[in-house]
N, C-alpha and C. Protein backbone atom coordinates (compact mmCIF):
# COMPACT_ATOMS: atom_id res chain seq x y z
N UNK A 1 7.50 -6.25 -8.13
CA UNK A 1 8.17 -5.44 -7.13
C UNK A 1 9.50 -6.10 -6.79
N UNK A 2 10.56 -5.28 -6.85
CA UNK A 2 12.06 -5.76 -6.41
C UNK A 2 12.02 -6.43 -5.09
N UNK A 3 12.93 -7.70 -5.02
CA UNK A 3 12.75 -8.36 -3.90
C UNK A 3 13.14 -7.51 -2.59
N UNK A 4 13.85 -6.64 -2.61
CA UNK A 4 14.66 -6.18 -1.71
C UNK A 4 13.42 -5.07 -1.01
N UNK A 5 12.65 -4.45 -1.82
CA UNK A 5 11.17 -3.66 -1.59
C UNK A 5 9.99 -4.61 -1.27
N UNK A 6 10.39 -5.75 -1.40
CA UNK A 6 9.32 -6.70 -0.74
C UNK A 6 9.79 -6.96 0.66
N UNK A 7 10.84 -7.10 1.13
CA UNK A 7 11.20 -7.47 2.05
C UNK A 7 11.18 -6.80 3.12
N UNK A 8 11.43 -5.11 2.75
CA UNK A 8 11.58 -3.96 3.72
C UNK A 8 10.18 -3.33 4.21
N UNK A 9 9.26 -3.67 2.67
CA UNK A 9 7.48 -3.09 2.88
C UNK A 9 6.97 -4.32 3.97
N UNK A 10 7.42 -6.11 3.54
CA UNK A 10 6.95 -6.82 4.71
C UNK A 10 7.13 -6.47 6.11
N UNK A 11 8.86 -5.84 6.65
CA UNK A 11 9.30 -5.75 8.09
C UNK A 11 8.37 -4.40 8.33
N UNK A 12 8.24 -3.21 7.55
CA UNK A 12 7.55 -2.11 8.11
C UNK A 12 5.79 -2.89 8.14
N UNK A 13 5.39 -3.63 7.19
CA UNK A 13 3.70 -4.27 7.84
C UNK A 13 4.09 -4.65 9.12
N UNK A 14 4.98 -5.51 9.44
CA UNK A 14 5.58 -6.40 10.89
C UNK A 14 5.66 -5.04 12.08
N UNK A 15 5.80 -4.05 11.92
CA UNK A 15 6.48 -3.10 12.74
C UNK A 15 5.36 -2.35 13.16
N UNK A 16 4.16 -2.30 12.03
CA UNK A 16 3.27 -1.47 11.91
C UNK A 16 2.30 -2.27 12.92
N UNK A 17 2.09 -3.48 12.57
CA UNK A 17 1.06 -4.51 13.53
C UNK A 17 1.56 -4.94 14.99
N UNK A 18 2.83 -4.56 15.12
CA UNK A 18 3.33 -4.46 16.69
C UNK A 18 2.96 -2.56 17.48
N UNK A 19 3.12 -1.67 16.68
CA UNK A 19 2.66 -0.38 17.11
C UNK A 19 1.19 -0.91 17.32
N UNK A 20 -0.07 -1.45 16.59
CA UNK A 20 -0.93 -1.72 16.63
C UNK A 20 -1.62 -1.63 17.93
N UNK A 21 -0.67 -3.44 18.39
CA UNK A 21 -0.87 -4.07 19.59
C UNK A 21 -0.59 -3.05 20.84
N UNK A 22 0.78 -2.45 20.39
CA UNK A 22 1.00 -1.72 21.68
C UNK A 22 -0.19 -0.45 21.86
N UNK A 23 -1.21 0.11 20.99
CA UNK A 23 -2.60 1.20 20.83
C UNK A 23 -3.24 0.30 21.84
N UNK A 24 -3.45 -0.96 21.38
CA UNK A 24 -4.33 -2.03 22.06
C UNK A 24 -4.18 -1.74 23.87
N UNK A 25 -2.68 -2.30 24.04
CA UNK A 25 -2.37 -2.39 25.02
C UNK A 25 -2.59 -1.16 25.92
N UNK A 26 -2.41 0.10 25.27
CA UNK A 26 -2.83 1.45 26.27
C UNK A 26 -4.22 1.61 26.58
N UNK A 27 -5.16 1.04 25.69
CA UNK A 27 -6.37 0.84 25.82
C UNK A 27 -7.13 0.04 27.10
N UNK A 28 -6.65 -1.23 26.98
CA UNK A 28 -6.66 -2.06 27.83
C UNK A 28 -5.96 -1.86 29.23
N UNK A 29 -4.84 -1.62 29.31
CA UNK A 29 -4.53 -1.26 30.95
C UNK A 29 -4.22 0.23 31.20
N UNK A 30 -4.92 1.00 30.33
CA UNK A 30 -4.70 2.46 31.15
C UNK A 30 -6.31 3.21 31.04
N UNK A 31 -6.93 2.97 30.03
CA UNK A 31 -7.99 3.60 29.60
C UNK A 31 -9.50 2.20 30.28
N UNK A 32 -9.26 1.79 29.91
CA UNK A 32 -10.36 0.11 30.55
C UNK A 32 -9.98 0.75 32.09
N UNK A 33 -9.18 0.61 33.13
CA UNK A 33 -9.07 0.30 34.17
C UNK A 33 -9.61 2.12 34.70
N UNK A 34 -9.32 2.68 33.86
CA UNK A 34 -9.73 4.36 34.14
C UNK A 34 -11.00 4.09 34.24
N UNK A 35 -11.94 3.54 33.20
CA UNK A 35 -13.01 4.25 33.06
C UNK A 35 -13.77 3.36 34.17
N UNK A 36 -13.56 1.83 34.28
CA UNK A 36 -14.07 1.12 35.56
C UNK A 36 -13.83 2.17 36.95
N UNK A 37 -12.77 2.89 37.31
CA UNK A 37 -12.84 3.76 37.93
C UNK A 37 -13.69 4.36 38.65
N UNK A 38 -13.81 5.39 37.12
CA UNK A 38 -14.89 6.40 37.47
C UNK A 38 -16.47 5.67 37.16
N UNK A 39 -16.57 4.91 36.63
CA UNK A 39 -17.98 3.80 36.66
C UNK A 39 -18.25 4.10 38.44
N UNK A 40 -17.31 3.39 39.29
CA UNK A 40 -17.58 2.57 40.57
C UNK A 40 -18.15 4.18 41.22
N UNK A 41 -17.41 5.25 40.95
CA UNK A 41 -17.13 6.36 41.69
C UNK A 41 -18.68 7.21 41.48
N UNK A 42 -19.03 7.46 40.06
CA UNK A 42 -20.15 7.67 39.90
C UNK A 42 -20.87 6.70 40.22
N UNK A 43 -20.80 5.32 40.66
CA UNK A 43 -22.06 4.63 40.96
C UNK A 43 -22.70 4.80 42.48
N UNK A 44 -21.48 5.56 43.41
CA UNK A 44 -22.43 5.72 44.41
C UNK A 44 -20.69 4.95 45.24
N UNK A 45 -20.00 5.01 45.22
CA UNK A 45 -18.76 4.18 45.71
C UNK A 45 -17.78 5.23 46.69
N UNK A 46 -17.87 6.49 46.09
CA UNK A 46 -17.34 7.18 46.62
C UNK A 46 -18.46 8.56 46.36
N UNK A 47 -18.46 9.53 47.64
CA UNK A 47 -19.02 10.15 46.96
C UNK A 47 -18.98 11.44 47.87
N UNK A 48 -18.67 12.90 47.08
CA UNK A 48 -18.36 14.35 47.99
C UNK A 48 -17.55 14.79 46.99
N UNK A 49 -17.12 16.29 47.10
CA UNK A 49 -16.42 16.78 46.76
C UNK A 49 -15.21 16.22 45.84
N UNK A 50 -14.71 15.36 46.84
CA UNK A 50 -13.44 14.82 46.56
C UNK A 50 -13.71 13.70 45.56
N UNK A 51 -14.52 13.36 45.38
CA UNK A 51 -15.01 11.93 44.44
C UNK A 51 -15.10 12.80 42.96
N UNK A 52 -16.06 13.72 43.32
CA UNK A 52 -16.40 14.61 41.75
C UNK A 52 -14.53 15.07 41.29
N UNK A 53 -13.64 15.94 42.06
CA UNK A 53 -12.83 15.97 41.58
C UNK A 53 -11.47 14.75 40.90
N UNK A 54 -12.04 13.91 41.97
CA UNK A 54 -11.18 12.45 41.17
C UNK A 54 -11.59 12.02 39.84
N UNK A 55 -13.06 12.07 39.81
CA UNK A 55 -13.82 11.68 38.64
C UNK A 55 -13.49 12.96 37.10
N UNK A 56 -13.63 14.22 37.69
CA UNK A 56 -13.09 15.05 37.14
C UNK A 56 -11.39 15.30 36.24
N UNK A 57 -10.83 14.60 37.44
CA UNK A 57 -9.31 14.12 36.79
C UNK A 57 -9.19 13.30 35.78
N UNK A 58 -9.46 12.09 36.15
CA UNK A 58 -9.68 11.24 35.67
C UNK A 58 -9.92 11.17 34.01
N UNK A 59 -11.16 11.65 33.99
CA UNK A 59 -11.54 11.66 32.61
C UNK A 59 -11.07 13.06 32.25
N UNK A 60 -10.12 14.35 32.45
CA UNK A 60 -9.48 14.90 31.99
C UNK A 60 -8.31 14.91 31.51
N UNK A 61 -7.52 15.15 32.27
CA UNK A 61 -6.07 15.02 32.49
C UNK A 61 -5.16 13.71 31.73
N UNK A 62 -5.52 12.60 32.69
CA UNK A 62 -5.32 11.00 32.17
C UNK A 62 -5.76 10.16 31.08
N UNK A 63 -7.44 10.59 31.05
CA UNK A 63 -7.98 10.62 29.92
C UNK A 63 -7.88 11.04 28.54
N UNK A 64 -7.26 12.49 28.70
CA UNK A 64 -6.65 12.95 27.46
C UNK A 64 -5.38 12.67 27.26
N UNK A 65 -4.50 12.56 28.06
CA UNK A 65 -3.00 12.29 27.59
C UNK A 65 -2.88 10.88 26.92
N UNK A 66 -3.98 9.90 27.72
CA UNK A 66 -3.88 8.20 27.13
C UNK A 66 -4.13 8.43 25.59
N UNK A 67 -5.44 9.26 25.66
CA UNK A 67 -6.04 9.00 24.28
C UNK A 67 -5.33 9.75 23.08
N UNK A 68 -4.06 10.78 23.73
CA UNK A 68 -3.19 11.47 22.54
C UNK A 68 -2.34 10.80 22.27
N UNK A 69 -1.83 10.04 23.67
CA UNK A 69 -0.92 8.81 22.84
C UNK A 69 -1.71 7.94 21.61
N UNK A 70 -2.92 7.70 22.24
CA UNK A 70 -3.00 6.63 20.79
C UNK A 70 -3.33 7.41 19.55
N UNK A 71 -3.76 8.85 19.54
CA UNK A 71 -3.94 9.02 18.41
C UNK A 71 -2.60 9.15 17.96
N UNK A 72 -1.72 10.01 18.29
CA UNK A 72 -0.32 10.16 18.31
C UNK A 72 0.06 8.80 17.25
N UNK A 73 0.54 7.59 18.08
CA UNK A 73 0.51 6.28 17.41
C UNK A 73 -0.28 5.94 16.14
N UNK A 74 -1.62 6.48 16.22
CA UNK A 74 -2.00 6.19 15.17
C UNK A 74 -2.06 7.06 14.03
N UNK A 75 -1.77 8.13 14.34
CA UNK A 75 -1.43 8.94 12.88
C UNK A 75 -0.17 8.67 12.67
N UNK A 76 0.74 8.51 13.19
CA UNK A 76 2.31 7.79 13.25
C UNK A 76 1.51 6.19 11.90
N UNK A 77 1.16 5.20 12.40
CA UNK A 77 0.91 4.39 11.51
C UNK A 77 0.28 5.19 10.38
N UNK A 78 -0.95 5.59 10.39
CA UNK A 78 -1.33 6.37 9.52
C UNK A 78 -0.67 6.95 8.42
N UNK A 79 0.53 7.53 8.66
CA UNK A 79 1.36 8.17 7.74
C UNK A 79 2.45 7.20 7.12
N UNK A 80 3.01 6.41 8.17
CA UNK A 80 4.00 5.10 7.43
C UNK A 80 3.38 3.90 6.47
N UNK A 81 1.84 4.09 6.72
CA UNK A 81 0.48 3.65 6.00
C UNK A 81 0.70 4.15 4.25
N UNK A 82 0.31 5.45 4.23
CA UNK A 82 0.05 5.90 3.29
C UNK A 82 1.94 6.16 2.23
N UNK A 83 3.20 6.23 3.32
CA UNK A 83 4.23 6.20 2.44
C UNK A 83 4.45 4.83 1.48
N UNK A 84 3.94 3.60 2.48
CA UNK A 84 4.03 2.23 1.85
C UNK A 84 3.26 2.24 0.67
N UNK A 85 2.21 2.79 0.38
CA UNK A 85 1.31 2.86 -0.36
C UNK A 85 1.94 3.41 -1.70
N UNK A 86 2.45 4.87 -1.77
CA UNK A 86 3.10 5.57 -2.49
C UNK A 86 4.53 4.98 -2.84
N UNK A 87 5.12 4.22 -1.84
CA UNK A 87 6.64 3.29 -2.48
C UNK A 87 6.01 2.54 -3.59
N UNK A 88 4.93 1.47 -3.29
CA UNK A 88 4.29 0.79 -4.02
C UNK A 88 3.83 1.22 -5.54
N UNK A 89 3.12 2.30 -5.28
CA UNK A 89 2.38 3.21 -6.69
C UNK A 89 3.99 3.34 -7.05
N UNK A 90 5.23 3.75 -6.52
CA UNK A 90 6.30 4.75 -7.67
C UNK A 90 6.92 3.34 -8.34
N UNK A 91 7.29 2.09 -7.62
CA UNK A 91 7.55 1.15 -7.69
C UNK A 91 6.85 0.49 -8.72
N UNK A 92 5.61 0.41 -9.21
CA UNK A 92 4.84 -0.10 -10.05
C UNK A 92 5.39 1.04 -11.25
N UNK A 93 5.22 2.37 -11.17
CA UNK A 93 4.95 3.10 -11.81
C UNK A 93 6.45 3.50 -12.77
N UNK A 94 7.58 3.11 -11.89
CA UNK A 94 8.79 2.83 -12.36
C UNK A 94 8.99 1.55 -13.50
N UNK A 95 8.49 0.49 -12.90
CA UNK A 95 8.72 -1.11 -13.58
C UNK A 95 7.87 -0.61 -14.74
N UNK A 96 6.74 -0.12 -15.36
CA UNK A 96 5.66 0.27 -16.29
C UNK A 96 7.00 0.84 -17.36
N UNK A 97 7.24 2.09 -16.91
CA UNK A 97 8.10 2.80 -17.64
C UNK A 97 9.11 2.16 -18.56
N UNK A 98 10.45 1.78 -17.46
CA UNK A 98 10.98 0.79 -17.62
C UNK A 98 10.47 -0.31 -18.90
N UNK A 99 9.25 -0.96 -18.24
CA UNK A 99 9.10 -1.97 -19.67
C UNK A 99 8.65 -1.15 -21.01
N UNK A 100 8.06 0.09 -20.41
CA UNK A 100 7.72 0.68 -22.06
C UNK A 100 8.91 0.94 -22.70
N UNK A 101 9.71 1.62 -21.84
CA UNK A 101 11.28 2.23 -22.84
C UNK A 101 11.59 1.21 -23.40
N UNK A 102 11.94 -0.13 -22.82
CA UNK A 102 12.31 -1.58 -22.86
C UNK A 102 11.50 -2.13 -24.39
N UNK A 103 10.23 -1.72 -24.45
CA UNK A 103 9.67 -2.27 -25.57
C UNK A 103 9.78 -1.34 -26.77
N UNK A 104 10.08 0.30 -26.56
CA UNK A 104 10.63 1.36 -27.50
C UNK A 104 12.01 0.54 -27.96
N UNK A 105 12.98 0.37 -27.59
CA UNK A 105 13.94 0.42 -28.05
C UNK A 105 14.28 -0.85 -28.57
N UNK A 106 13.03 -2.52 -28.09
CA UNK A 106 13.39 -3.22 -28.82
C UNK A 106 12.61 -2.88 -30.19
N UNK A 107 11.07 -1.91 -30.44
CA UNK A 107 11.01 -2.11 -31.61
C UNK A 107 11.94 -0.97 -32.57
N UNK A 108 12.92 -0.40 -31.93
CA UNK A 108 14.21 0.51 -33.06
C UNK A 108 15.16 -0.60 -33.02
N UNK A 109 15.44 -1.29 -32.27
CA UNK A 109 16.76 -2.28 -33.13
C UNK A 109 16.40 -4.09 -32.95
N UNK A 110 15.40 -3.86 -32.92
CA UNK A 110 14.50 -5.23 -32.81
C UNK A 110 14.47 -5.74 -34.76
């Protein structure tokens, strides 16, 4: 693989494992601290009308927008996933060629 395609597939792995962290991170302080939430709320912490509709929010509204971000993010990696993959396959599949023509034409004036 050309150095210059090694270098650009390494910074997009680098780029890809920082999107990663940041999935992590929505997990951890938006979705973790949600669901302790509604844990305390259903445990008897709060409780009426107004508790069911917090609890109700909660795991609707907030719940779904966190979790579209990460899928969001992760079909985002997902897809810069599978282009690296395909640079790679055309990249191989180029150098192949390349050496076959390369070995055609040394055995005509070889």
């Amino acid at each position: 693989m050309d150095f210059i395609l090694k270098v650009v597939m390494k910074l997009v792995e680098e780029v890809m494992s920082e999107i990663t962290k940041q999935v992590n991170v929505v997990q951890t302080q938006a979705l973790d601290p949600i669901t302790g939430f509604v844990k305390q709320v259903v445990g008897g912490a709060w409780t009426g009308p107004d508790a069911d509709k917090f609890v109700n929010d909660l795991n609707g509204e907030i719940s779904k927008a966190a979790q579209g971000i990460m899928g969001s993010v992760s079909g985002f990696s997902g897809g810069i996933n599978n282009a690296l993959q395909r640079i790679a396959q055309a990249d191989q599949q180029a150098t192949q060629e390349v050496g076959d023509l390369l070995n055609t034409f040394g055995g005509i004036f070889g």
